[in-house]
N, C-alpha and C. Protein backbone atom coordinates (compact mmCIF):
# COMPACT_ATOMS: atom_id res chain seq x y z
N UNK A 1 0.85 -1.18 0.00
CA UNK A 1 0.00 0.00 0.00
C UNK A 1 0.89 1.24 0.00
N UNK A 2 0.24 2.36 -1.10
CA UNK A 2 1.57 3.21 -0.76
C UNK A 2 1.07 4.03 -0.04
N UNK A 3 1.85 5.22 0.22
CA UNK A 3 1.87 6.08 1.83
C UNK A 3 0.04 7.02 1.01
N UNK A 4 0.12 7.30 0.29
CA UNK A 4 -1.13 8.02 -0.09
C UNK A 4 -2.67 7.35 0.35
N UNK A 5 -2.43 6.02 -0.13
CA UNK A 5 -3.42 5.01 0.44
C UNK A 5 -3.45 4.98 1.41
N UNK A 6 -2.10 4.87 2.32
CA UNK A 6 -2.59 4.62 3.77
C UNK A 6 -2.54 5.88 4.56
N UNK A 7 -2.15 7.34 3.85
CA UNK A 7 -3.04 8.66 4.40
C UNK A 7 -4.47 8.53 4.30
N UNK A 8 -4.77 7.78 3.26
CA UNK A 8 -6.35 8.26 2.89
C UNK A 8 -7.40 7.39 3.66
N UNK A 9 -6.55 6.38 3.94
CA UNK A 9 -7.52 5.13 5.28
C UNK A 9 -8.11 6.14 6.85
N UNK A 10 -6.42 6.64 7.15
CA UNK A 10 -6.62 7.25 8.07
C UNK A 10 -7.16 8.26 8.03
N UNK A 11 -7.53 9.14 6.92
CA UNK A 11 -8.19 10.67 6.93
C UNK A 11 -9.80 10.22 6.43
N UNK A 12 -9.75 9.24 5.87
CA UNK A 12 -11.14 9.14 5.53
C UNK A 12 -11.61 7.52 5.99
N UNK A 13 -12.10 7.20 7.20
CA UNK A 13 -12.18 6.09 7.53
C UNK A 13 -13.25 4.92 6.82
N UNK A 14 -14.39 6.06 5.86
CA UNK A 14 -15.39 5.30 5.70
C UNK A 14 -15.05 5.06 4.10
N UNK A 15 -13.98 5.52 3.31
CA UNK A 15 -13.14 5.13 2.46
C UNK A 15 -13.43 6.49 1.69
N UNK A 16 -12.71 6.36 0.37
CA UNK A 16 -13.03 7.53 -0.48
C UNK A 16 -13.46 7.26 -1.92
N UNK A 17 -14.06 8.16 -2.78
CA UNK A 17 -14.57 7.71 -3.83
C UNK A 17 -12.96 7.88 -4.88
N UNK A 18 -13.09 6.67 -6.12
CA UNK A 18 -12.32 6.18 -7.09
C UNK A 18 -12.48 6.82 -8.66
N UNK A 19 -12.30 7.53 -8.94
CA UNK A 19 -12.38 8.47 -10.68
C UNK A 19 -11.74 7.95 -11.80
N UNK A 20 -12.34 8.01 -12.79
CA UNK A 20 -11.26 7.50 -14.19
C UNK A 20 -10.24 8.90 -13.89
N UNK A 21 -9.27 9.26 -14.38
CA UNK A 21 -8.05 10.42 -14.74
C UNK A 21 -9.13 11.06 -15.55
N UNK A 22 -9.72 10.42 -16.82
CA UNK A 22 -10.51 11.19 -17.67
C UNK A 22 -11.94 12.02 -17.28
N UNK A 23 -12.46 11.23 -16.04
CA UNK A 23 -13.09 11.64 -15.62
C UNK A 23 -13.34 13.15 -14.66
N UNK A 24 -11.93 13.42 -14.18
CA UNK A 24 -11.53 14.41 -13.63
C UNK A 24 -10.67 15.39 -14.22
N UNK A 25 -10.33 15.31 -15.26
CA UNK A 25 -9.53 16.41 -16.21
C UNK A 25 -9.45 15.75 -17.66
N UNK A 26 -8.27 16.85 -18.47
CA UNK A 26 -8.32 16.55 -19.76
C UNK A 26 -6.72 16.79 -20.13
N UNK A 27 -6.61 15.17 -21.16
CA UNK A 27 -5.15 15.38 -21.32
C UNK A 27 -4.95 15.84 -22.73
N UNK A 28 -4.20 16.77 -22.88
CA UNK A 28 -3.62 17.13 -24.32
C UNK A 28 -2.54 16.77 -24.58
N UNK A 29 -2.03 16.53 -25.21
CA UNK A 29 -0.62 16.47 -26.19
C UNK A 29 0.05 17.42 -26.39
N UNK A 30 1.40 17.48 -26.04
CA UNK A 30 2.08 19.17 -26.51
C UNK A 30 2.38 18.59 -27.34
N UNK A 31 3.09 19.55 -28.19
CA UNK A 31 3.36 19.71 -30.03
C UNK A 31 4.74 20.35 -30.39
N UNK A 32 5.13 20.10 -31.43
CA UNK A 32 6.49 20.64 -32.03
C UNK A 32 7.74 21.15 -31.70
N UNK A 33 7.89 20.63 -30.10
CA UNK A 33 9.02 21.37 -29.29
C UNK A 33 10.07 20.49 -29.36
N UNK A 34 11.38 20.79 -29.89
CA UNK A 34 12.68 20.13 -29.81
C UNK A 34 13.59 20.74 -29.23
N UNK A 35 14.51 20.23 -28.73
CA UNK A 35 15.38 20.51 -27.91
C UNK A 35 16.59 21.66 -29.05
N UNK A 36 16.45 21.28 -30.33
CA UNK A 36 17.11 22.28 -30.95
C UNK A 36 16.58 24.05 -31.27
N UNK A 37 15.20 23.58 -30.40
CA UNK A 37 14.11 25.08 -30.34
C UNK A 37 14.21 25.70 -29.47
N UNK A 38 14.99 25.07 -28.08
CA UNK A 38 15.42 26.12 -26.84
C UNK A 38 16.40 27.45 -27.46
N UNK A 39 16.13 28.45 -26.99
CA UNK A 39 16.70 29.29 -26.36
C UNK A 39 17.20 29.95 -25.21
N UNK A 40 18.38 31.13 -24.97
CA UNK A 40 18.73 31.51 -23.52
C UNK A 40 17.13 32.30 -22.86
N UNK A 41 16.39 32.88 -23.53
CA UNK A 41 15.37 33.14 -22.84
C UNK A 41 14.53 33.17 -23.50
N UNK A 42 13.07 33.76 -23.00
CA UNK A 42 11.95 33.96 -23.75
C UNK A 42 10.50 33.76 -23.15
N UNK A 43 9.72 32.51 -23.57
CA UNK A 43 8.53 31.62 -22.81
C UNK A 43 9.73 30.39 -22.28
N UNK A 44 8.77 30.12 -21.24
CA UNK A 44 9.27 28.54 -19.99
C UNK A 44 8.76 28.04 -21.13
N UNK A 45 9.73 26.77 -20.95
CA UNK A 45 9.08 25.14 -21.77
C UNK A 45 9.58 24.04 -20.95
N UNK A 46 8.92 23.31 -21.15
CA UNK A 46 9.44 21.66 -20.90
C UNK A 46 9.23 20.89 -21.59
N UNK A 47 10.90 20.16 -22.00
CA UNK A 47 10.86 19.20 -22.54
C UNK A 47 10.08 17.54 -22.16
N UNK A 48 9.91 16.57 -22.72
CA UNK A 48 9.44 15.43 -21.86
C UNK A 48 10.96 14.64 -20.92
N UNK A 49 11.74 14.52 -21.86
CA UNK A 49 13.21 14.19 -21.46
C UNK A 49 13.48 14.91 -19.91
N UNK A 50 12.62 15.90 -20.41
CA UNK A 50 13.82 16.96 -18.79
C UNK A 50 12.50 16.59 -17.56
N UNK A 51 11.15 15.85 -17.88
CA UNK A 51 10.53 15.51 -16.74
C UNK A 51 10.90 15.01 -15.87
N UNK A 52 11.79 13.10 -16.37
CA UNK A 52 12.66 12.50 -15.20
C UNK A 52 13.84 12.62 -15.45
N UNK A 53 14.47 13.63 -16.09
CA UNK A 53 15.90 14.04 -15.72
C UNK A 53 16.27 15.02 -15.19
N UNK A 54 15.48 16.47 -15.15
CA UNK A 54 15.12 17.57 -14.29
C UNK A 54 14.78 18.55 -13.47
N UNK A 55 12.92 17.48 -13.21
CA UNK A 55 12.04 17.97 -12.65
C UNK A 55 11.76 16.79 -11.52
N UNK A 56 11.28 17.89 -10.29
CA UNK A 56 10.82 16.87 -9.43
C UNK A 56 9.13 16.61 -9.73
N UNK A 57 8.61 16.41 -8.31
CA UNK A 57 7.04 16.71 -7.88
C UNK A 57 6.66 17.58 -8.92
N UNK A 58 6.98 19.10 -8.76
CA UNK A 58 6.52 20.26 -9.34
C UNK A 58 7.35 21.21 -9.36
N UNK A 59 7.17 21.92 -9.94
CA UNK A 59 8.09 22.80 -10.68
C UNK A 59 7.75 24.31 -10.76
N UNK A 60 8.23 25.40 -10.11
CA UNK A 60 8.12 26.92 -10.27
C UNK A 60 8.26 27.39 -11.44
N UNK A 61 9.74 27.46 -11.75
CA UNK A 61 10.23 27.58 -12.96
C UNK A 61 10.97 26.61 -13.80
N UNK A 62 10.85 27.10 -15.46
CA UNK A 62 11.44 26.13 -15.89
C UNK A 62 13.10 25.85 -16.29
N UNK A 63 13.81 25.10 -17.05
CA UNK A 63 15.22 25.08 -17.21
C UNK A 63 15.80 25.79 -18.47
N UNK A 64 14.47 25.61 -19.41
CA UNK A 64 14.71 26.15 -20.84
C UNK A 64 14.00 26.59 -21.00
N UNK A 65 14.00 27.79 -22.13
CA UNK A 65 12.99 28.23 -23.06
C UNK A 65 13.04 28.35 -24.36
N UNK A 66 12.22 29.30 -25.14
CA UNK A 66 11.71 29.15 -26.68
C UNK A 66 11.32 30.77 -27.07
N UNK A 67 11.63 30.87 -28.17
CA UNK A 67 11.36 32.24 -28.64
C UNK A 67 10.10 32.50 -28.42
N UNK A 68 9.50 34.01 -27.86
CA UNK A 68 8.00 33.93 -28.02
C UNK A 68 7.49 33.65 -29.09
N UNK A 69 7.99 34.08 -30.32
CA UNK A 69 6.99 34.11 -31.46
C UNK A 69 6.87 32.28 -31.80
N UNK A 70 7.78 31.57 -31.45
CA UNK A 70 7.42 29.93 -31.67
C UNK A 70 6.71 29.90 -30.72
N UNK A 71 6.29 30.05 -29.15
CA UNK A 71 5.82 29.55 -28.57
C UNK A 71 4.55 29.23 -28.68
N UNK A 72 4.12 30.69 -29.79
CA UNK A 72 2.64 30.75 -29.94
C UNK A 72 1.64 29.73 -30.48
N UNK A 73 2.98 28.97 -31.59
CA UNK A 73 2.64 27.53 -32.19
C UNK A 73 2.21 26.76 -31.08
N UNK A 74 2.91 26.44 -30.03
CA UNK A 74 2.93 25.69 -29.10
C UNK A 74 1.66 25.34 -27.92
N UNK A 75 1.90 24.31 -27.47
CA UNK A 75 0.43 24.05 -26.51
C UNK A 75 1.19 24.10 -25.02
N UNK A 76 0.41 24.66 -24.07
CA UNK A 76 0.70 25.17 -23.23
C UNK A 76 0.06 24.17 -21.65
N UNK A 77 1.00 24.38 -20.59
CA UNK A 77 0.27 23.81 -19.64
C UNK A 77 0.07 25.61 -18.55
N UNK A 78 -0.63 25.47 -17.62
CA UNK A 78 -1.54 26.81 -16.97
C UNK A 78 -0.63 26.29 -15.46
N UNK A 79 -0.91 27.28 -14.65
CA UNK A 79 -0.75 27.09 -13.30
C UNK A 79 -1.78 25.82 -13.11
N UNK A 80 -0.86 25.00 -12.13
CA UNK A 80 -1.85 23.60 -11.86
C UNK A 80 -2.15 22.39 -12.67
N UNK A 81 -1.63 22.55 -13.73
CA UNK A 81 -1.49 21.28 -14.78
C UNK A 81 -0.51 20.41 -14.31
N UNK A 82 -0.58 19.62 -14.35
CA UNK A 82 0.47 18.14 -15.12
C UNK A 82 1.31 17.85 -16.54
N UNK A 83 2.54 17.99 -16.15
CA UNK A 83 3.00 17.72 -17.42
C UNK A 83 3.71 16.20 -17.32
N UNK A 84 3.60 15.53 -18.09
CA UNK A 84 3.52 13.99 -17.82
C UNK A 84 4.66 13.49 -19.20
N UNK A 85 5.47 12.97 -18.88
CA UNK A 85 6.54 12.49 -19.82
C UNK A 85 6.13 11.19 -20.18
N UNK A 86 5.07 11.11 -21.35
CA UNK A 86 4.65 9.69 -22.01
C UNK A 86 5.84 8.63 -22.83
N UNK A 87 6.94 9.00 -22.76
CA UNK A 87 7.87 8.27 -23.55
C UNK A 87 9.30 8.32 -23.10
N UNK A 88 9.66 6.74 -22.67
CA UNK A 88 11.12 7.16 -22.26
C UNK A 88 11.65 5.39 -22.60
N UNK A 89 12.93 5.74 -22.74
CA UNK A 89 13.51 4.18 -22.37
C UNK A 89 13.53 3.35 -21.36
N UNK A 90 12.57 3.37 -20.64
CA UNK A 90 12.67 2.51 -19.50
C UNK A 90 11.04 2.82 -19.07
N UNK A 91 10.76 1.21 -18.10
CA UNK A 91 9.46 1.78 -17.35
C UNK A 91 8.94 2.69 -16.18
N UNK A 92 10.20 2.74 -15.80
CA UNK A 92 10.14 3.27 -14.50
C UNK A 92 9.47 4.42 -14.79
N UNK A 93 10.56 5.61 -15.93
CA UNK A 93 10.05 7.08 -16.47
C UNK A 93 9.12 7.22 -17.25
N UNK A 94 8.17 6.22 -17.82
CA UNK A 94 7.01 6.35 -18.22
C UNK A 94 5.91 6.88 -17.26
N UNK A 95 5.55 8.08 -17.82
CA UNK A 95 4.48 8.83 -16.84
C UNK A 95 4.90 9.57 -15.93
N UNK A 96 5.87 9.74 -15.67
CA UNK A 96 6.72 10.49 -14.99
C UNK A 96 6.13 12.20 -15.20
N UNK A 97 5.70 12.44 -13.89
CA UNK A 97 4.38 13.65 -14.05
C UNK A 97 5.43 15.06 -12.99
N UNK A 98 4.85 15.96 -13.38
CA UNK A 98 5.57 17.47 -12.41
C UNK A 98 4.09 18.33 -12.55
N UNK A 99 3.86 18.61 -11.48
CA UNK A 99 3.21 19.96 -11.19
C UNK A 99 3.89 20.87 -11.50
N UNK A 100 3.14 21.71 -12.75
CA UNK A 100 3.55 23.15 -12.80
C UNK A 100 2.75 23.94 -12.05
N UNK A 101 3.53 25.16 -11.30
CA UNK A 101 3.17 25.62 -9.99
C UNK A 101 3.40 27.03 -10.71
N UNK A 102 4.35 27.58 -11.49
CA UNK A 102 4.69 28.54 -12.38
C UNK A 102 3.72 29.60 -12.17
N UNK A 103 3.67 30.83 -12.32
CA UNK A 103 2.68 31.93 -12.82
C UNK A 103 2.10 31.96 -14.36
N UNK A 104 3.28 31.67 -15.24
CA UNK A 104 3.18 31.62 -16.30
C UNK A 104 3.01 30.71 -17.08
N UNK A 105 1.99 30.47 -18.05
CA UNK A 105 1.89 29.22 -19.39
C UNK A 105 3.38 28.72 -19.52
N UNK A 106 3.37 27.57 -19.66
CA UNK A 106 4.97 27.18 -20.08
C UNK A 106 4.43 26.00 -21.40
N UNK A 107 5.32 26.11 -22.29
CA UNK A 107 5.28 25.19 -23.71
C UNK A 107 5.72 23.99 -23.55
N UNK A 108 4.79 22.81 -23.69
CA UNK A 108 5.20 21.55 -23.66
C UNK A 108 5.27 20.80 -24.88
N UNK A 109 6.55 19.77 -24.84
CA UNK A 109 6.76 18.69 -26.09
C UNK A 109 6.07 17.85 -26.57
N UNK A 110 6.01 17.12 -27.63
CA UNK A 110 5.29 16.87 -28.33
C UNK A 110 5.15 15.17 -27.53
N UNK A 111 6.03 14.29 -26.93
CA UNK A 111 5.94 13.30 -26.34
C UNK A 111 5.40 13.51 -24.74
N UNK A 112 4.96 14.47 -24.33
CA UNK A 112 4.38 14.57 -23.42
C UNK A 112 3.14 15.05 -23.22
N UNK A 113 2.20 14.55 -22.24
CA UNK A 113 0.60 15.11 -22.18
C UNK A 113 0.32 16.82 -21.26
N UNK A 114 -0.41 17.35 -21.21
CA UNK A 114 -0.39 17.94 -20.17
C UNK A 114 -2.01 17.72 -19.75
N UNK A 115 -2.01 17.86 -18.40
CA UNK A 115 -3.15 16.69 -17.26
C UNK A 115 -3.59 18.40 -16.96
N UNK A 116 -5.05 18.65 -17.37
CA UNK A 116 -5.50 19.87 -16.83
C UNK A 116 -6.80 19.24 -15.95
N UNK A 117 -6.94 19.95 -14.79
CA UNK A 117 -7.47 18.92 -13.84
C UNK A 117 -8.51 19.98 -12.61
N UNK A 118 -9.32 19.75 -12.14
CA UNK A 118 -9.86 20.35 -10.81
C UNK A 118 -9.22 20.12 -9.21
N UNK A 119 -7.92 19.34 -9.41
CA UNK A 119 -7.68 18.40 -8.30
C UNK A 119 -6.47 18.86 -7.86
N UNK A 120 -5.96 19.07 -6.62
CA UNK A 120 -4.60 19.90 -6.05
C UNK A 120 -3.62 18.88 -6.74
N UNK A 121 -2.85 20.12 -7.50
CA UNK A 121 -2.02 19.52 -8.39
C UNK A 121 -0.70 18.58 -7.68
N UNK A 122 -0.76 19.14 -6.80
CA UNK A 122 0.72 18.27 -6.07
C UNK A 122 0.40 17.03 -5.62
N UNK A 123 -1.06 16.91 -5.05
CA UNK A 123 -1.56 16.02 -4.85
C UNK A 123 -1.39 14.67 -5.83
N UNK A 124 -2.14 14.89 -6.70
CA UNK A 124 -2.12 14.65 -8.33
C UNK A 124 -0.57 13.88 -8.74
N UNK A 125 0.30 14.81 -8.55
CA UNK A 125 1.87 14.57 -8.49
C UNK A 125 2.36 13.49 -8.05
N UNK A 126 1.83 13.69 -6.72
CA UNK A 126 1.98 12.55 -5.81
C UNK A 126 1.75 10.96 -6.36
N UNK A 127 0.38 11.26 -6.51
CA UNK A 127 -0.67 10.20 -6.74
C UNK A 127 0.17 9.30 -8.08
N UNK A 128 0.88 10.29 -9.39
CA UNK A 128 1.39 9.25 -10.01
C UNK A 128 2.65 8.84 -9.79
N UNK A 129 3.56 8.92 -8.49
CA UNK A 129 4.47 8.32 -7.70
C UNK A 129 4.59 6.77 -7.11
N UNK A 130 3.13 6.92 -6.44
CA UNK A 130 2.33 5.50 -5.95
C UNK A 130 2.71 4.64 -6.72
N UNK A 131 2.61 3.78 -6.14
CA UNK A 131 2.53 2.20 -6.43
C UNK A 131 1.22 2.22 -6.82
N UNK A 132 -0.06 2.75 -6.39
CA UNK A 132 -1.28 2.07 -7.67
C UNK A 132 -1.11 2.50 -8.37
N UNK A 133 -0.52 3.87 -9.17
CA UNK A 133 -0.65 4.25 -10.36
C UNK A 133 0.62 3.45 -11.11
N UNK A 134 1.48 3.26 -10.47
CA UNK A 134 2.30 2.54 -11.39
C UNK A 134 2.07 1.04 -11.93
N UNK A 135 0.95 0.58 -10.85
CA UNK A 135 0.73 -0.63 -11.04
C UNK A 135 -0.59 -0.42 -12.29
N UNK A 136 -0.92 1.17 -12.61
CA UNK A 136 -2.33 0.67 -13.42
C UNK A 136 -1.32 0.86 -14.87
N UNK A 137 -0.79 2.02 -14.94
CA UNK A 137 0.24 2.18 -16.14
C UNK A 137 0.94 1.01 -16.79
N UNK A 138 1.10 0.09 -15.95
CA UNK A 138 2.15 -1.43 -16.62
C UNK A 138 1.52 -1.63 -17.68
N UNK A 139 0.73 -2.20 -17.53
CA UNK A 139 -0.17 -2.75 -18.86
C UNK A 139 -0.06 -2.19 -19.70
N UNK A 140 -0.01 -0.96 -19.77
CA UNK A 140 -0.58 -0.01 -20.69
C UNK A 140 0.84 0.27 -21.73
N UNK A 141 1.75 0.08 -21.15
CA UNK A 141 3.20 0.49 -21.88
C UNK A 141 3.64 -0.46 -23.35
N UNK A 142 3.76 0.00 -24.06
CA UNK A 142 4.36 -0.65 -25.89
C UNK A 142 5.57 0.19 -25.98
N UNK A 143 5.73 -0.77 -27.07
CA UNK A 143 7.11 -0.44 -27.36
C UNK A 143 8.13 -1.32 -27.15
N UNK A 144 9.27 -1.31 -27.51
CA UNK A 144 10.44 -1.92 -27.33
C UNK A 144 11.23 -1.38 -26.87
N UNK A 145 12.06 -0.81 -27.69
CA UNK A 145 13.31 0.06 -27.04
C UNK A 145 12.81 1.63 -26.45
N UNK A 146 11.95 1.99 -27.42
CA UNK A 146 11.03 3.47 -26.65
C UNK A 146 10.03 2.79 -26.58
N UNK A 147 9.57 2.61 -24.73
CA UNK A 147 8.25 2.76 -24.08
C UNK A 147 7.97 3.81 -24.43
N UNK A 148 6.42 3.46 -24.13
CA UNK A 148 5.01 4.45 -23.98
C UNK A 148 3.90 4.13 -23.56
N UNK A 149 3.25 5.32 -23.01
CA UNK A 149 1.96 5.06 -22.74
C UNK A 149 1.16 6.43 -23.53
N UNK A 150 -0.16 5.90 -24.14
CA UNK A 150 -0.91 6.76 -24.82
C UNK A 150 -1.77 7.84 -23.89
N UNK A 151 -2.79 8.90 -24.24
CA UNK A 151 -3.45 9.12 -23.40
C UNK A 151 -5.01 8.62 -23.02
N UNK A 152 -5.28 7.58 -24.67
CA UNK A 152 -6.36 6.80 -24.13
C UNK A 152 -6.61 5.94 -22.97
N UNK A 153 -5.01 5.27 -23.02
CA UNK A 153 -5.09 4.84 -21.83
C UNK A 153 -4.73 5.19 -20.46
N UNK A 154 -3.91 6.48 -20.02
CA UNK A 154 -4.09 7.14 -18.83
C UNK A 154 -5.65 7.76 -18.32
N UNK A 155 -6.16 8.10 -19.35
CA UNK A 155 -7.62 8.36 -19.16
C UNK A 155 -8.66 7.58 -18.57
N UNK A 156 -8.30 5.96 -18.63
CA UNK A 156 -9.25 4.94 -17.93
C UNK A 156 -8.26 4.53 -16.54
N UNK A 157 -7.32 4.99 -16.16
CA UNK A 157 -6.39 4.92 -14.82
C UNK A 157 -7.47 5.70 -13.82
N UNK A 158 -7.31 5.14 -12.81
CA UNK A 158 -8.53 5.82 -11.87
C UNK A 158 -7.27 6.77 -10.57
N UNK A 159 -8.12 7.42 -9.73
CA UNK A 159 -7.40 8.35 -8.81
C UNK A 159 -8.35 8.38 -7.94
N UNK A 160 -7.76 8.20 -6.35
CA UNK A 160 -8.69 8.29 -5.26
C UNK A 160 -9.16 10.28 -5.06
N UNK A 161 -10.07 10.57 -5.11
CA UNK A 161 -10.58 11.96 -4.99
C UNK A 161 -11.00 12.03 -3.48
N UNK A 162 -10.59 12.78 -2.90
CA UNK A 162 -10.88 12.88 -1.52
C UNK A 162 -11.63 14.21 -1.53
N UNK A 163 -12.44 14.58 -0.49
CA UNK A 163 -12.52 16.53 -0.66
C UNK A 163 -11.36 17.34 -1.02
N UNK A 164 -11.14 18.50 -1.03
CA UNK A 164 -9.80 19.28 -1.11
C UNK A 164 -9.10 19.46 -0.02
N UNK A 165 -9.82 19.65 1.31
CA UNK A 165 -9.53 19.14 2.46
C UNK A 165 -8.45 18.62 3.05
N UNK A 166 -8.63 16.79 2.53
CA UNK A 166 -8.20 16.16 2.44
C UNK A 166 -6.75 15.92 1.78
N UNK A 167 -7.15 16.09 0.39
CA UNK A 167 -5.95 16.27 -0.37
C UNK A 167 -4.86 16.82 -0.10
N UNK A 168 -5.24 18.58 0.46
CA UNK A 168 -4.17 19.61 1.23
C UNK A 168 -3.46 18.65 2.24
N UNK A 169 -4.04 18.25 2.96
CA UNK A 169 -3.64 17.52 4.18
C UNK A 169 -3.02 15.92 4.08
N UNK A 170 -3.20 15.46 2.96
CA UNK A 170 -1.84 14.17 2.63
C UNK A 170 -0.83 14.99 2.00
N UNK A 171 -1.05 15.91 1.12
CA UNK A 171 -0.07 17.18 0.64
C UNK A 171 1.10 17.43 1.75
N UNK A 172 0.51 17.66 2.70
CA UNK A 172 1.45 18.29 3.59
C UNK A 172 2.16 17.33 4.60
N UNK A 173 1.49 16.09 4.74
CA UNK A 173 1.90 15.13 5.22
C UNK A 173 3.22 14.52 4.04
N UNK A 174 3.05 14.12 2.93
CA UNK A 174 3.85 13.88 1.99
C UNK A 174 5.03 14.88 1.66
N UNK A 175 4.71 16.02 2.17
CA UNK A 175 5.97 17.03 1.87
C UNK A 175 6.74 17.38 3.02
N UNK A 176 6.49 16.77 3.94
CA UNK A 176 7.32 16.77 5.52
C UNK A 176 7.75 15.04 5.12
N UNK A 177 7.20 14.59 4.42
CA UNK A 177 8.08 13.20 4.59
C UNK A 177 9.09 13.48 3.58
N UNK A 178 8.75 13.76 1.99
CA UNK A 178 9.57 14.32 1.40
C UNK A 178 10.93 15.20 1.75
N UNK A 179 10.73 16.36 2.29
CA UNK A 179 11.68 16.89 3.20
C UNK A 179 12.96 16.19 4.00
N UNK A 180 12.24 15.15 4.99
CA UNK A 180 12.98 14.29 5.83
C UNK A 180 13.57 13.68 4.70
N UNK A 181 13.04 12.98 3.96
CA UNK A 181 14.11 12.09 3.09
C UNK A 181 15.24 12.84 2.74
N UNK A 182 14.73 14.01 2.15
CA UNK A 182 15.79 15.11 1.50
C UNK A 182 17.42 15.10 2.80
N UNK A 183 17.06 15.20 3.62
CA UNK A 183 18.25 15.75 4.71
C UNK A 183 18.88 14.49 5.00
């Protein structure tokens, strides 16, 4: 059981209700961003590559950017999205998700989704850390040498929804454990 599950036993004893992903937000696809399109400044972007080589949980700001006038091509994640790295060589970094926490739209790659959602994003973050979400993603991965997962199928992956309440409060429990690990 991972630590989220067994916050959510203890915060909600009479259990909590279970959501498709699709059911609670909407995933898009970013578009046309290559790593030969960064620039020293401009609009934030994220690459999918720089999700699990980069980024943690969530993310303020980003590492790279893109000329404004390309960015405009570009699909964007908002304060509170998910940007989710659908493609990597290995299973582990499949799905490999960051809260953008940012002020500003930031431009996402074309191998990655971005998760626009009603649900505390760190939370969210969290949630695809777990062991259930990694255990619903297995299946779902093709490929050979480049894994993947599509977004038809993150969309039927379910997520425990607690009130907001709630959520804040494994949030903060998870980021004092986080912390401790850190030191």
């Amino acid at each position: 059981m991972s630590k989220i599950e067994t916050l959510l036993k203890q915060l909600c004893p009479n259990g909590v209700e279970y959501k498709k992903l699709g059911d609670v937000g909407l995933f898009t696809r970013g578009n046309g961003l290559q790593k030969k399109d960064f620039t020293e400044s401009g609009v934030g972007c994220i690459h999918y590559g720089q999700v699990y080589t980069h980024y943690g949980l969530y993310a303020y700001e980003t590492k790279s950017f893109v000329a404004k006038e390309f960015a405009k091509k570009l699909r964007k994640a908002k304060t509170g999205d998910l940007v989710i790295a659908t493609t990597s060589e290995n299973d582990e970094d499949v799905c490999k998700a960051v809260a953008w926490l940012g002020k500003d739209e930031v431009a996402v790659s074309g191998d990655a989704f971005i998760y626009s959602h009603s649900l505390d994003p760190k939370f969210v973050s969290y949630f695809f850390q777990s062991q259930h979400f990694q255990s619903q993603k297995m299946p779902h991965i093709t490929g050979a040498k480049v894994r993947r997962v599509n977004g038809d199928a993150m969309e039927k992956m379910v997520i425990p929804v607690p009130p907001a309440k709630i959520q804040e409060e494994v949030v903060r429990v998870l980021d004092a454990f986080s912390a401790l690990d850190a030191e």
